[in-house]
Protein backbone atom coordinates (compact mmCIF):
# COMPACT_ATOMS: atom_id res chain seq x y z
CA UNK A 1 8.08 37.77 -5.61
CA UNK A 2 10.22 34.84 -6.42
CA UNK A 3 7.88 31.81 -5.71
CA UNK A 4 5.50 33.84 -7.61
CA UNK A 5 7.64 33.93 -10.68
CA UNK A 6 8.48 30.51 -10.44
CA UNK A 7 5.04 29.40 -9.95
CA UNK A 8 4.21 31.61 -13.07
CA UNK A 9 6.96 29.66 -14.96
CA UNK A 10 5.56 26.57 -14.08
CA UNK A 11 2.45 27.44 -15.05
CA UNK A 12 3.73 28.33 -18.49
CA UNK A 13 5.64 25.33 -19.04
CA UNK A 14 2.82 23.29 -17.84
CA UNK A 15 0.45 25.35 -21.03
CA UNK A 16 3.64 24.31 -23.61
CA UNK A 17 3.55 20.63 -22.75
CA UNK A 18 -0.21 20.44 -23.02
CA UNK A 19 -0.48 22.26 -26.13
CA UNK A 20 2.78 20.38 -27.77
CA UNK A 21 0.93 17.08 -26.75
CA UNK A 22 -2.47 18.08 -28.13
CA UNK A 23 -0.31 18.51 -31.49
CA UNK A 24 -0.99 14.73 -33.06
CA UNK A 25 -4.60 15.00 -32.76
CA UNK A 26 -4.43 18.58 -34.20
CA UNK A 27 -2.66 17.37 -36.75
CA UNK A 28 -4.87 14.63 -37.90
CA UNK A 29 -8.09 17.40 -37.33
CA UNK A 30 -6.22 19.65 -39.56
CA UNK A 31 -5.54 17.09 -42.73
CA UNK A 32 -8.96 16.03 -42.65
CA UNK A 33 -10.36 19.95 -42.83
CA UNK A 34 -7.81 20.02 -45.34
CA UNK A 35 -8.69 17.14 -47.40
CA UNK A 36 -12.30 18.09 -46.75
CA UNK A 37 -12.33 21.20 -49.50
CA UNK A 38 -9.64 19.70 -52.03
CA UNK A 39 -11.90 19.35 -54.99
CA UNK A 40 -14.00 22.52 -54.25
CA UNK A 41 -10.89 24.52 -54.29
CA UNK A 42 -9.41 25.56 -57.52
CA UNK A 43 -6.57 27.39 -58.96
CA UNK A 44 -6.56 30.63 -60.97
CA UNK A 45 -7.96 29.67 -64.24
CA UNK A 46 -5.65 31.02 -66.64
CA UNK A 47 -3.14 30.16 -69.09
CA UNK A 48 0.32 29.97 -68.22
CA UNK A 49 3.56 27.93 -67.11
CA UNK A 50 2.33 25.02 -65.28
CA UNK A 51 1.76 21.22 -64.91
CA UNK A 52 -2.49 20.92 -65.14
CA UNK A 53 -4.18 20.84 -68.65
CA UNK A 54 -6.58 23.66 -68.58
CA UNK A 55 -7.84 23.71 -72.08
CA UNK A 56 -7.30 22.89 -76.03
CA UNK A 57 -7.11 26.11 -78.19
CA UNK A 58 -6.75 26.53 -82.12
CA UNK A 59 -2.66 27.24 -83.21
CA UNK A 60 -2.32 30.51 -84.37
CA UNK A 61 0.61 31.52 -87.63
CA UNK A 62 3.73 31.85 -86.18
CA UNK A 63 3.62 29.83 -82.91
CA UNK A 64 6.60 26.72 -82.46
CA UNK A 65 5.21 23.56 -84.27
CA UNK A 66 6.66 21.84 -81.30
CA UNK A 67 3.35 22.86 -79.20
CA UNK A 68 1.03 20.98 -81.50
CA UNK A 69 -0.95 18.62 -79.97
CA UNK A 70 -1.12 16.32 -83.03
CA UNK A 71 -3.68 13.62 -81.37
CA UNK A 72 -6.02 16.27 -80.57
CA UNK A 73 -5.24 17.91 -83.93
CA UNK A 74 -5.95 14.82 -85.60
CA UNK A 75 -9.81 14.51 -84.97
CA UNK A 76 -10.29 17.70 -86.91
CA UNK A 77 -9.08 19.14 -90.02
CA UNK A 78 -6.63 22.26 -88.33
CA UNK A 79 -4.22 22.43 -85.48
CA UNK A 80 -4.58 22.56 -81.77
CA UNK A 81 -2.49 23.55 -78.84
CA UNK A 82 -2.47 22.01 -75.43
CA UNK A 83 -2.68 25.19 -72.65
CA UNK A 84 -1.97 24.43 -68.93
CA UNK A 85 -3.21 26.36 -66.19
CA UNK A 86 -1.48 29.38 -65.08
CA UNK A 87 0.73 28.36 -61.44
CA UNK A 88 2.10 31.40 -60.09
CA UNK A 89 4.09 30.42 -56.78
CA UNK A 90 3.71 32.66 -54.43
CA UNK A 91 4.29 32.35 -50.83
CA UNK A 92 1.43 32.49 -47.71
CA UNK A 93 2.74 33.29 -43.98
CA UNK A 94 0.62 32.46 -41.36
CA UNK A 95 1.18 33.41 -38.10
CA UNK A 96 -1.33 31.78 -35.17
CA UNK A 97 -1.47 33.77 -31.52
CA UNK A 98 -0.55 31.00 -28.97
CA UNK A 99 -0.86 33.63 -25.94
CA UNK A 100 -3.06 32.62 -22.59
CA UNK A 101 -6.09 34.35 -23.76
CA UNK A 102 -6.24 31.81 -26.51
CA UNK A 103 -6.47 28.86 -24.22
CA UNK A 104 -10.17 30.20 -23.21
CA UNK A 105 -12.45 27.47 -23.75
CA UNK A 106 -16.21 27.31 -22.52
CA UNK A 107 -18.36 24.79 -22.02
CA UNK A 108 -20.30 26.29 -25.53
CA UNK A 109 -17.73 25.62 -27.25
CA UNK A 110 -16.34 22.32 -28.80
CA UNK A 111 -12.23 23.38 -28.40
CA UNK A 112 -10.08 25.95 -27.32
CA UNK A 113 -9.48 29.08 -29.47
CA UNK A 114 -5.96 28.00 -29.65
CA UNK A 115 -6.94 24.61 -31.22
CA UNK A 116 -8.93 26.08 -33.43
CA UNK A 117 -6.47 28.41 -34.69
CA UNK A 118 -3.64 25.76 -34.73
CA UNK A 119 -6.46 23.53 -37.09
CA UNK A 120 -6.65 26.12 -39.67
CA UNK A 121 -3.05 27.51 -40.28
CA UNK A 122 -2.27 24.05 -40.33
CA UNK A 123 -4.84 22.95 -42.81
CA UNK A 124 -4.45 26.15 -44.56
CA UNK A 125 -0.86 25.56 -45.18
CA UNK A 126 -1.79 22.56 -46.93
CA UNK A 127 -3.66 23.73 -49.12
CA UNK A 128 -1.69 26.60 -50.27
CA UNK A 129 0.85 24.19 -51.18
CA UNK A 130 -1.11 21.62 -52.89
CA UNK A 131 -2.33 24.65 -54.97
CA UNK A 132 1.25 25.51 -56.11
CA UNK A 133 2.60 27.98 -53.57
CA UNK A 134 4.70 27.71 -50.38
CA UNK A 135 4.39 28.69 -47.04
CA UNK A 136 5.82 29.20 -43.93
CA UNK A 137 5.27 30.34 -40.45
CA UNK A 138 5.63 33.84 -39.32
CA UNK A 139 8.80 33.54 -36.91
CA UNK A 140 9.11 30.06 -36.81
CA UNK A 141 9.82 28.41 -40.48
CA UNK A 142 11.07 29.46 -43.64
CA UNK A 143 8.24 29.11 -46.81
CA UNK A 144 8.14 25.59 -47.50
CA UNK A 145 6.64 23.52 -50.57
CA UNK A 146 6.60 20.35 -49.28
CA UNK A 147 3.53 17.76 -49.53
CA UNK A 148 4.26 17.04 -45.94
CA UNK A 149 3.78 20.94 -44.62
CA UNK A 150 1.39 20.15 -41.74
CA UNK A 151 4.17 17.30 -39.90
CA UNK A 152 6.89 20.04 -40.72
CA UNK A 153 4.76 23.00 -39.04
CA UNK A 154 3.62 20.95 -36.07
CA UNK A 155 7.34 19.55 -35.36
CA UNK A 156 8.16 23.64 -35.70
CA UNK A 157 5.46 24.17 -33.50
CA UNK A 158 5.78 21.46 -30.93
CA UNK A 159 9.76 22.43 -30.14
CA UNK A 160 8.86 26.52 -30.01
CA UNK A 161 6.50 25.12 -27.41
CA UNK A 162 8.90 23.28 -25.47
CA UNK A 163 11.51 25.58 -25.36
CA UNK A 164 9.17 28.67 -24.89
CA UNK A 165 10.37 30.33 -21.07
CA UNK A 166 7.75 33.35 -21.03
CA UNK A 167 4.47 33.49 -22.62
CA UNK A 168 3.94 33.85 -25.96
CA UNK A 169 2.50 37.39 -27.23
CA UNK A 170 -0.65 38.27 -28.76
CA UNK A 171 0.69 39.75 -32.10
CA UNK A 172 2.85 38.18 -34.55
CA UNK A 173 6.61 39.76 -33.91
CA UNK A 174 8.27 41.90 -36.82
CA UNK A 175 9.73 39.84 -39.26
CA UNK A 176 10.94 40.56 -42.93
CA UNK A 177 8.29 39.29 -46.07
CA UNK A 178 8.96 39.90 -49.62
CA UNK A 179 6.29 42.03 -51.49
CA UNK A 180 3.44 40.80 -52.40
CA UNK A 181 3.55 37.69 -50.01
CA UNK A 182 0.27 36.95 -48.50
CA UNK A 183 -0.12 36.60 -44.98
CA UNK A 184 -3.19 35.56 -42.67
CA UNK A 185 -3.03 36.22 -38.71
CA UNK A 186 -5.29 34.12 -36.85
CA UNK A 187 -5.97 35.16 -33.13
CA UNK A 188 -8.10 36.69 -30.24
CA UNK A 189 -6.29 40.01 -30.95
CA UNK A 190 -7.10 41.44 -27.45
CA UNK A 191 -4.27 43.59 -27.60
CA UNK A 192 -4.22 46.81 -27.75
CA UNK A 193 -5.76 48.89 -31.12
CA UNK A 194 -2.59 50.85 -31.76
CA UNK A 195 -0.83 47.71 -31.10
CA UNK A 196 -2.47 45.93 -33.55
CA UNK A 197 -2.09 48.32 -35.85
CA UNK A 198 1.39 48.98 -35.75
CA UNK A 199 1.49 44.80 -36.31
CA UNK A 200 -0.80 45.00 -39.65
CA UNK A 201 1.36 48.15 -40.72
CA UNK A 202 4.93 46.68 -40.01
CA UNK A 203 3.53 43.61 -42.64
CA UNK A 204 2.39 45.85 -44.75
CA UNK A 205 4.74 48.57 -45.67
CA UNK A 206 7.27 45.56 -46.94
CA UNK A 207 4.29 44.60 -49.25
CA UNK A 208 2.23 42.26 -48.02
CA UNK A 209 -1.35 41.79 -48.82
CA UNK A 210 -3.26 40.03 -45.72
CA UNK A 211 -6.03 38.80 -43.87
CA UNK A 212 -7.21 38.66 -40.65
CA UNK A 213 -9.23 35.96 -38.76
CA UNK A 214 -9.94 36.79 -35.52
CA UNK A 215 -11.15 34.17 -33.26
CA UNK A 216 -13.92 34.14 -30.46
CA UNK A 217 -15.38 31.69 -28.33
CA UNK A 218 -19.17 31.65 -28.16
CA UNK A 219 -19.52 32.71 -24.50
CA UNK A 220 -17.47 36.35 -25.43
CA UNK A 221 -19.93 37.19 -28.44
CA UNK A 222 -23.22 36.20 -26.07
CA UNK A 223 -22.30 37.05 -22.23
CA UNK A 224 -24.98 34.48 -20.57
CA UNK A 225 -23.81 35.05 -16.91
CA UNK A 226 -26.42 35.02 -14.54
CA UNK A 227 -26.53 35.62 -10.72
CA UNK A 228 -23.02 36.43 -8.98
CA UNK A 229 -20.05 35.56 -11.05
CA UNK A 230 -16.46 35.97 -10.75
CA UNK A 231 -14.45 36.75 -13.75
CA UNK A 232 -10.80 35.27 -14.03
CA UNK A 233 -7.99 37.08 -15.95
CA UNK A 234 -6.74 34.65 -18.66
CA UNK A 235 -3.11 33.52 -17.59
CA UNK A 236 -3.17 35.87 -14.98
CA UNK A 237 -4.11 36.56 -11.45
CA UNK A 238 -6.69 39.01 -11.70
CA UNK A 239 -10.29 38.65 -10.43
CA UNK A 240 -13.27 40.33 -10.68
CA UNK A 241 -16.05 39.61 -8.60
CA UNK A 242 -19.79 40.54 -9.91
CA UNK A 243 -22.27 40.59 -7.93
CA UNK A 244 -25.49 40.83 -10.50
CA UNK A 245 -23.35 39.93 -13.70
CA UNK A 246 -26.60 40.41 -15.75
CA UNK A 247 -26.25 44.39 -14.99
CA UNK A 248 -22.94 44.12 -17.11
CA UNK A 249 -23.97 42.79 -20.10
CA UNK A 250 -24.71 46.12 -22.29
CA UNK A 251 -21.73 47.73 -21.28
CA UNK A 252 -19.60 44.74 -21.94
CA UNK A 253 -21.36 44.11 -25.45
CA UNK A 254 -20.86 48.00 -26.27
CA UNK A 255 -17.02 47.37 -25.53
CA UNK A 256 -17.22 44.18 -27.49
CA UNK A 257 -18.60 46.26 -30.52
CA UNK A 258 -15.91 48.98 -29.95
CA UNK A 259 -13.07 46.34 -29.85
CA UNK A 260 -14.42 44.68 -33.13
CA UNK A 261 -14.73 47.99 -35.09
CA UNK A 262 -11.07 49.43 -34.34
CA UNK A 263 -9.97 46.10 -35.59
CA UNK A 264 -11.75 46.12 -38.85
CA UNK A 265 -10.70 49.56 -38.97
CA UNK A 266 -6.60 48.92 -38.23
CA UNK A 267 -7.81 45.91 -41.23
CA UNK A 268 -8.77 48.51 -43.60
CA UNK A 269 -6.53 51.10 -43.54
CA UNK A 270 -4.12 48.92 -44.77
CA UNK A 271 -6.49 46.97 -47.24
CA UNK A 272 -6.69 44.05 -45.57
CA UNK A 273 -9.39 41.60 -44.84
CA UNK A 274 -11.28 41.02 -41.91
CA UNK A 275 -13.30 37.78 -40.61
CA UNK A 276 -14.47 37.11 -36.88
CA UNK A 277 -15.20 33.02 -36.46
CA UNK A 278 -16.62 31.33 -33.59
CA UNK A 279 -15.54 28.14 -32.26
CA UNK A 280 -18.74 26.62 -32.65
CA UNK A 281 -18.47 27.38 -35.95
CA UNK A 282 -17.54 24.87 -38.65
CA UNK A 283 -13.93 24.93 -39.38
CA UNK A 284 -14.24 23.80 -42.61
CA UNK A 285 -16.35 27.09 -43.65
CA UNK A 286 -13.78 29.33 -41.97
CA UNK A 287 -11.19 27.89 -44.42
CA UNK A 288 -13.21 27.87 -47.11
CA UNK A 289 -13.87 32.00 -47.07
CA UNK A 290 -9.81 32.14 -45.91
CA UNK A 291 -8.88 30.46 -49.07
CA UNK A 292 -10.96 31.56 -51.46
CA UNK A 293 -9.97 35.75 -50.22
CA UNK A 294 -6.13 34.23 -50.75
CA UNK A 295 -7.01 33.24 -54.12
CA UNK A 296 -8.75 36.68 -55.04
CA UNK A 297 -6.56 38.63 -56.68
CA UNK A 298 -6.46 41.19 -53.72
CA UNK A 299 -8.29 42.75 -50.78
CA UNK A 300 -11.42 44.68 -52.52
CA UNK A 301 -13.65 44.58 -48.94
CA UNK A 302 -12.53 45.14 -45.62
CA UNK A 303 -15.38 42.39 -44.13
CA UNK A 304 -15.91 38.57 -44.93
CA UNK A 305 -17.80 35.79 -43.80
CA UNK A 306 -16.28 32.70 -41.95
């Protein structure tokens, strides 16, 4: 029982260091998905305490002379005032399952699910705070609003790792966010339905509006085994040998379809949103559809595409 524990510690600490030194190029992968949809993002349009010039407007009786623009004022023969876009700060957790499952990678796809989760809550926190707002990460960080969130994340990320003795768990542990915080979980979400429930419902009852993106590799959504196969637990021990794996295939697609719809369903009973995205997929497009439901001004549909 002990070597096996130690050889399962090992093992863990062996997952930490690879994932920790995958980080840099994650990093870099990240800014450029980031930098990728900077112009076709944009902010709630809407006038209000800010820094960007949204519009000109005709002054109205009774406002302070001191908002005249007097330039713009002088092209015509009445008064104009200078509006700036509405910038309401508000602040996006994001929380990124790091458990075995997520280390799954098959040969259809072009990176792990982990990598591909890492890649968007990175480049997502970017963008929430070039676009006014701070973030932080579930467990990990406080909200930050700092042009160099991604570094600060990854260096967050990268010592968690490190110091990390069991393996990390499939759903986002309870921790307090202030109402009307968004907050996006990014995973496999394997665990169990009430389990992810309760999660989405601990978040919620303090407030929080969210979304979920949950995270599949090709080979899960299309089960193309052929002939006898044998089925490894992820991070574990188990095995499962099949003799015809073909025969499996409809029962395993109508769990698949079970699994997806008590997710959605945990998703709506709480009003958030819910997105499946497959690692062949383009990241970019994931982020897109994640930012653009952030920027909404709520949950309206329990489905989306990414």
């Amino acid at each position: 029982m002990a070597t096996a524990a130690l050889a399962s510690g090992r093992r863990i600490r062996q997952e930490a260091e690879t994932l920790a030194a995958r980080l840099p190029s994650l990093v870099v992968a990240a800014r450029h998905v980031a930098h990728s949809l900077l112009h076709g993002v944009h902010g709630r349009r809407q006038a209000g305490p800010g820094e960007t010039f949204w519009q000109f407007r005709p002054f109205v009786s009774g406002e302070p002379a001191a908002r005249v623009d007097w330039r713009r004022s002088a092209r015509e023969d009445r008064a104009f005032v200078r509006e700036r876009e509405w910038e309401a700060s508000h602040t996006v957790w994001i929380w990124f399952d790091r458990s075995p499952s997520m280390a799954f990678a098959s040969d259809l796809a072009p990176c792990a699910k982990v990598d591909r989760a890492a890649v968007l809550a990175l480049a997502l926190a970017d963008l929430a705070v070039r676009g006014g707002e701070r973030a932080g990460l579930i467990g990990l960080t406080r909200p930050l609003a700092t042009r160099g969130v991604i570094e600060r994340f990854a260096e967050a990320i990268a010592a968690d790792e490190r110091l990390r003795a069991a393996p990390a768990s499939g759903l986002p542990a309870p921790e307090p966010v202030r109402a009307r915080s968004k907050v996006v979980l990014l995973g496999d979400f394997l665990s169990e339905a009430q389990d992810v429930a309760r999660a989405i419902g601990a978040l919620s009852a303090q407030g929080a509006e969210g979304q979920i993106l949950m995270i599949a590799d090709p080979i899960e959504e299309t089960f193309p085994f052929v002939g006898h196969t044998e089925f490894l637990e992820a991070g574990g021990a188990a095995r499962v040998r099949a003799p015809r794996a073909p025969n499996l295939r409809h029962a395993y697609l109508a769990r698949l379809a079970e699994h997806r719809v008590a997710r959605r369903a945990a998703c709506a009973a709480r009003g958030w949103g819910f997105a499946l995205h497959r690692t062949d997929q383009s990241a970019a497009q994931a982020l897109l559809a994640l930012r653009a439901r952030l920027a909404g001004p709520g949950p309206t549909t329990t489905a989306w595409s990414a």
